[in-house]
Protein backbone atom coordinates (compact mmCIF):
# COMPACT_ATOMS: atom_id res chain seq x y z
CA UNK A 1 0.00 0.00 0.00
CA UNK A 2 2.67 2.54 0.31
CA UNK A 3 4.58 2.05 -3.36
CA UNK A 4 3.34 4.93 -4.43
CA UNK A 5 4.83 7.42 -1.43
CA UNK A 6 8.88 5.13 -1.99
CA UNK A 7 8.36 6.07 -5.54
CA UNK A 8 7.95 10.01 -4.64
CA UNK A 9 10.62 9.71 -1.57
CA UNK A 10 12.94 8.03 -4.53
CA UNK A 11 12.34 10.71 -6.76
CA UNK A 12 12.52 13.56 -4.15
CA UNK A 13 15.80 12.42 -2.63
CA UNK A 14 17.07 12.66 -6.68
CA UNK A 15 15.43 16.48 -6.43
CA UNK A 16 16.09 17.83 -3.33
CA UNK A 17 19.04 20.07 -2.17
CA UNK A 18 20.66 19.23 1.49
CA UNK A 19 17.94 20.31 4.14
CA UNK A 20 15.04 20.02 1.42
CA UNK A 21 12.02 18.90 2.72
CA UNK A 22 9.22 16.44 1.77
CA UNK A 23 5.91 16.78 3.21
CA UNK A 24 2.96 13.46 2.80
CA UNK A 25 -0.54 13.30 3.22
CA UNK A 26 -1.05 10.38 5.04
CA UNK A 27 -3.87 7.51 5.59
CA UNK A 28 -3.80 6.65 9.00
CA UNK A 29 -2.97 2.97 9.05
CA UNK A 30 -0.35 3.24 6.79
CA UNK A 31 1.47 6.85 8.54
CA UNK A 32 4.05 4.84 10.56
CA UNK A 33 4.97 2.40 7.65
CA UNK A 34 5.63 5.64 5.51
CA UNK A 35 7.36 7.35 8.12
CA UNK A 36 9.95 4.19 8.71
CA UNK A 37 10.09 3.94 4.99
CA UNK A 38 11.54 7.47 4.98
CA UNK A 39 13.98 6.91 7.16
CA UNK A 40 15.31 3.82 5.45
CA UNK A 41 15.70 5.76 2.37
CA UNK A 42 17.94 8.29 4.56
CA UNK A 43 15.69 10.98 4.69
CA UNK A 44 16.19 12.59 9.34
CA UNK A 45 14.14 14.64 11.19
CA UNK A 46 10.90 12.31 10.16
CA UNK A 47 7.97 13.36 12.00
CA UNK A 48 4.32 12.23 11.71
CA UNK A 49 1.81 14.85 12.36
CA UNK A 50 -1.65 14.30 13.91
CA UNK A 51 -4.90 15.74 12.54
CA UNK A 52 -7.15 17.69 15.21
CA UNK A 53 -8.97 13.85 15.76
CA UNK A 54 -5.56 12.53 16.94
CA UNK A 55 -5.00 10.51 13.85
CA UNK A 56 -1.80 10.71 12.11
CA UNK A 57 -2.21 12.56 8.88
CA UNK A 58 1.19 14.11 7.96
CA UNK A 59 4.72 13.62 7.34
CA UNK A 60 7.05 15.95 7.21
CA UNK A 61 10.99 14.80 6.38
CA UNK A 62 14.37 16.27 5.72
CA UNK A 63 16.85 15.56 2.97
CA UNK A 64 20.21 15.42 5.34
């Protein structure tokens, strides 16, 4: 379910400059398999955001 979001962290870690940042929109059950994804791929600073209903929604990374 998440092929689609290591095919646009591939692609942005091709694109981005040192301390570029990628941002997701997430599906809750799938936010902490993205998130360790994204840190496999080398991407720091990995955070997953919550929405106002406590459910994680976001993730924001950093090229190092």
């Amino acid at each position: 379910p998440i092929v689609f979001y290591e095919r646009i962290a591939d692609v942005a870690w091709e694109a981005l400059v040192s301390g570029g940042k990628l941002y997701f929109e997430l599906h809750e059950t799938t936010a902490h398999d993205v998130a360790a994804m994204a840190r496999h791929r080398g991407f720091c600073e990995v955070e997953v955001v919550a929405d106002i209903n406590s459910k994680p929604r976001m993730l924001r990374c950093v090229k190092p």
